[in-house]
N, C-alpha and C. Protein backbone atom coordinates (compact mmCIF):
# COMPACT_ATOMS: atom_id res chain seq x y z
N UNK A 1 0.84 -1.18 0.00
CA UNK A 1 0.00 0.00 0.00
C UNK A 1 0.88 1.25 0.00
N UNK A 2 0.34 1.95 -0.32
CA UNK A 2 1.45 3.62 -1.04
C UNK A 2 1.25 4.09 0.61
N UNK A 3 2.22 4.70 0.94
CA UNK A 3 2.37 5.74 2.14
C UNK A 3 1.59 7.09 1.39
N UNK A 4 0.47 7.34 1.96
CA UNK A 4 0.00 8.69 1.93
C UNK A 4 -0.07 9.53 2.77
N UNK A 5 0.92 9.37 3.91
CA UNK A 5 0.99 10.67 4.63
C UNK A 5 0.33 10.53 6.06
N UNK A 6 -0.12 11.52 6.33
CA UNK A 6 -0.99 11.61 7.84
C UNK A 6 -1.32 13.29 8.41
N UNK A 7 -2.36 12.94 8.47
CA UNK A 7 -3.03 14.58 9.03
C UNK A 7 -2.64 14.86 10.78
N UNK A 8 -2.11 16.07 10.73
CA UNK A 8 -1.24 16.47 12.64
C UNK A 8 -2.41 17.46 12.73
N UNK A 9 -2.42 17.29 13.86
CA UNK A 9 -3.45 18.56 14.83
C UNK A 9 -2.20 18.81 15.74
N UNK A 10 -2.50 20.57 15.28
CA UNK A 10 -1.61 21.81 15.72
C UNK A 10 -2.24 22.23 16.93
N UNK A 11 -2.33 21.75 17.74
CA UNK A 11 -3.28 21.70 18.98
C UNK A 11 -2.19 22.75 20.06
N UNK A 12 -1.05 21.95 20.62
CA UNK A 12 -0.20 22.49 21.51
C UNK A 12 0.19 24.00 20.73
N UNK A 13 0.49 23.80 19.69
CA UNK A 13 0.84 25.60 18.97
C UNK A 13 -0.23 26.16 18.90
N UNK A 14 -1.36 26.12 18.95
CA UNK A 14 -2.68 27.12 18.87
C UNK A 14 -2.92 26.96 20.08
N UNK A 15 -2.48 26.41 21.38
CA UNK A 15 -2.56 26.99 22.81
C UNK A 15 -1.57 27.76 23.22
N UNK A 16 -0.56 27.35 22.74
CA UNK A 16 0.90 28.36 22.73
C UNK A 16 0.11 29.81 22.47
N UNK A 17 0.47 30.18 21.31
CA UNK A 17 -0.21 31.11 20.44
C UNK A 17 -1.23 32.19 21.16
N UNK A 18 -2.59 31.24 22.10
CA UNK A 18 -3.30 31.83 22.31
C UNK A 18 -3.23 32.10 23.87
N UNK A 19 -2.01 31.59 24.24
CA UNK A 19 -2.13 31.48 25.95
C UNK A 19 -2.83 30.99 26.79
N UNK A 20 -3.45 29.64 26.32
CA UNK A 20 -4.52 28.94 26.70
C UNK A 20 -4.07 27.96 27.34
N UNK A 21 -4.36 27.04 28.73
CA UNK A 21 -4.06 26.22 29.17
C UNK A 21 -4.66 25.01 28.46
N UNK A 22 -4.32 23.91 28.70
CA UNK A 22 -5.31 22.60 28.01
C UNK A 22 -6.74 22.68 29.42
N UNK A 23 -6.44 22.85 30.40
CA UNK A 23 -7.51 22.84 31.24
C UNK A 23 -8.70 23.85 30.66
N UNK A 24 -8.01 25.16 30.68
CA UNK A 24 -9.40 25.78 29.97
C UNK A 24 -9.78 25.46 28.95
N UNK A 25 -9.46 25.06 27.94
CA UNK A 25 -9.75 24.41 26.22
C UNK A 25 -10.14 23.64 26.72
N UNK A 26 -10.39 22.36 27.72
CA UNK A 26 -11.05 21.89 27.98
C UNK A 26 -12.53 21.83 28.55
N UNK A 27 -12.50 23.09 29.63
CA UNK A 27 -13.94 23.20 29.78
C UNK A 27 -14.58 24.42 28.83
N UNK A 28 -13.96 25.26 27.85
CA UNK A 28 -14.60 26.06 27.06
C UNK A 28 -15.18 25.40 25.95
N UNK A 29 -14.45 24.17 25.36
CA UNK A 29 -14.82 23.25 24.13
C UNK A 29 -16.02 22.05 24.82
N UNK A 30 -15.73 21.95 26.09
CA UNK A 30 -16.27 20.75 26.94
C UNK A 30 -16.04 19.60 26.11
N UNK A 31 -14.60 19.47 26.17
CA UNK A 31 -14.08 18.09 25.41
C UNK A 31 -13.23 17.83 26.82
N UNK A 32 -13.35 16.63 27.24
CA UNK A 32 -12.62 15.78 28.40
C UNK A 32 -11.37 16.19 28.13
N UNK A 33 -10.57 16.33 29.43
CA UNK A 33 -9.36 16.96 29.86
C UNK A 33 -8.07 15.48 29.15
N UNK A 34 -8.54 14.63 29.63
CA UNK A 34 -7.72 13.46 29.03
C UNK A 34 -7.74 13.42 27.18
N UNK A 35 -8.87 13.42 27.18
CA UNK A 35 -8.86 13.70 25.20
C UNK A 35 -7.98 14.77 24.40
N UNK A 36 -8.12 15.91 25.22
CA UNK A 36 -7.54 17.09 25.06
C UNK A 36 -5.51 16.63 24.90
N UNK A 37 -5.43 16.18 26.21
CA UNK A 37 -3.94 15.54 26.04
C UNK A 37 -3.35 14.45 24.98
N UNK A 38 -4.56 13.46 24.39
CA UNK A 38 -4.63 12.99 23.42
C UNK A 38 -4.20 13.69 22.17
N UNK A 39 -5.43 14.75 21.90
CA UNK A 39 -5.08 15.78 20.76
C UNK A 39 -3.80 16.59 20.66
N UNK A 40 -3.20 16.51 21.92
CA UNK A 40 -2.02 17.63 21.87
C UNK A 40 -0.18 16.89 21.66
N UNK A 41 -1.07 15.39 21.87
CA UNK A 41 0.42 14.52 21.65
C UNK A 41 0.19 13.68 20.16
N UNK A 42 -0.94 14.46 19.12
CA UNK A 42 -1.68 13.29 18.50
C UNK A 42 -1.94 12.28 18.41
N UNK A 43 -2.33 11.69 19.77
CA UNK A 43 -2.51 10.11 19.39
C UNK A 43 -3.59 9.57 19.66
N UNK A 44 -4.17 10.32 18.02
CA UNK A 44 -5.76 9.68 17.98
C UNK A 44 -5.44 8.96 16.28
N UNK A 45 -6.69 8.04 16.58
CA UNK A 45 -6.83 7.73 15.32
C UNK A 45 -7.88 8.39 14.33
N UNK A 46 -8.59 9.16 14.94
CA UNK A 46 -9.70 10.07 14.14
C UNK A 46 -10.00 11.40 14.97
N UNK A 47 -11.00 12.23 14.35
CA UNK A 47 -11.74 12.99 14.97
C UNK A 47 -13.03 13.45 14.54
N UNK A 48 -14.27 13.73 15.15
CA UNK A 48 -15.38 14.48 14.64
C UNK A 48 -14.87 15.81 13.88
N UNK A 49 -16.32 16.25 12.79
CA UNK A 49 -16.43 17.32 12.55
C UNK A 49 -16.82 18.39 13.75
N UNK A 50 -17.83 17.82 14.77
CA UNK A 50 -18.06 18.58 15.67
C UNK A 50 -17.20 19.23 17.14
N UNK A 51 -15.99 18.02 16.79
CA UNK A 51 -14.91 18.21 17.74
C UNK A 51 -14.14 19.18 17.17
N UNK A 52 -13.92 19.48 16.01
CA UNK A 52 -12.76 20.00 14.79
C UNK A 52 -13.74 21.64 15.32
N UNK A 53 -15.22 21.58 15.07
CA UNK A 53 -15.78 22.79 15.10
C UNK A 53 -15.83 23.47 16.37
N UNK A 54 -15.52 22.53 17.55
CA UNK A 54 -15.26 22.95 18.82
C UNK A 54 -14.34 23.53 19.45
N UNK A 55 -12.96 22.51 18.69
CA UNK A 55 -11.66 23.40 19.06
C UNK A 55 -11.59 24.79 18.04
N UNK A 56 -11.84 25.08 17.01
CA UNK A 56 -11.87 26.15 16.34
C UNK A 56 -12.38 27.18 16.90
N UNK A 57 -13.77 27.25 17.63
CA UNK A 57 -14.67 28.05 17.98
C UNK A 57 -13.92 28.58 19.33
N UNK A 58 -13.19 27.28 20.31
CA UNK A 58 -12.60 27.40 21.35
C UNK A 58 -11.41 28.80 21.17
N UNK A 59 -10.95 28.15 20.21
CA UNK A 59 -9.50 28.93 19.86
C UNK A 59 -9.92 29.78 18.68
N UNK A 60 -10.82 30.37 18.49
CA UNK A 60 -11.29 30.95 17.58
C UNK A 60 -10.05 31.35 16.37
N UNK A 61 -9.81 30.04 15.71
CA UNK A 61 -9.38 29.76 14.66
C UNK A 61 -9.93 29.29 13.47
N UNK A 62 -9.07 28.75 12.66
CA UNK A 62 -10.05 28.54 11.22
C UNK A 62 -9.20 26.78 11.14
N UNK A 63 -9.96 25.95 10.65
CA UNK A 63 -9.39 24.55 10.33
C UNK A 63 -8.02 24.08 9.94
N UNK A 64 -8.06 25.14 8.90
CA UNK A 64 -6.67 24.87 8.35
C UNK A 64 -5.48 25.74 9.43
N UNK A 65 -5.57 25.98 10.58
CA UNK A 65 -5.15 27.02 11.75
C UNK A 65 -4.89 25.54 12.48
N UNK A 66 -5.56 24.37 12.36
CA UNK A 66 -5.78 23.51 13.30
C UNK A 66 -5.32 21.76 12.84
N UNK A 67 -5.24 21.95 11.23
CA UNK A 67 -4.81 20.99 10.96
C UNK A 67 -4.23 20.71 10.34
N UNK A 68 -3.24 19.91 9.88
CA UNK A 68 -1.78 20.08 8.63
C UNK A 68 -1.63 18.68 7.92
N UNK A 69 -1.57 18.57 6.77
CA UNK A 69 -1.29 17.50 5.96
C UNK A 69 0.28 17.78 6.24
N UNK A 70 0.59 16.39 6.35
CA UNK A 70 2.12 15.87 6.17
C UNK A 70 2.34 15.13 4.99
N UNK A 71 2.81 15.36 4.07
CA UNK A 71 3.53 13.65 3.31
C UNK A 71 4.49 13.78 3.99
N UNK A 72 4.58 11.98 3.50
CA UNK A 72 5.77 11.43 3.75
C UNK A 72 6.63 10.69 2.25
């Protein structure tokens, strides 16, 4: 199978950025504090649209602010 890459969530740099703790992104998005640490070390295997629209709104950013194609 061809290596196509993998999509990163810029999670820890758009808290950087915004001076946001993961605790508050956590109860402003009301996404679980443990998930949140998930997202920030990427080690998920997916995510909702409604999660994607949560951290955006949280960090009042735009998608592509939040998510990055890699090739490899």
């Amino acid at each position: 199978m061809e290596d196509i890459g993998y999509v990163k969530l810029k999670l820890d740099e758009l808290l950087k950025k915004n001076n946001m703790s993961r605790t508050k992104l956590s109860r402003e998005a009301e996404i679980q504090y443990k998930q949140i640490i998930k997202y920030c070390k990427n080690d998920i295997q997916g995510i909702t649209f409604e999660t994607i629209a949560k951290l955006c709104h949280s960090l009042n950013c735009e998608v592509e602010d939040l998510l990055e194609y890699v090739k490899n």
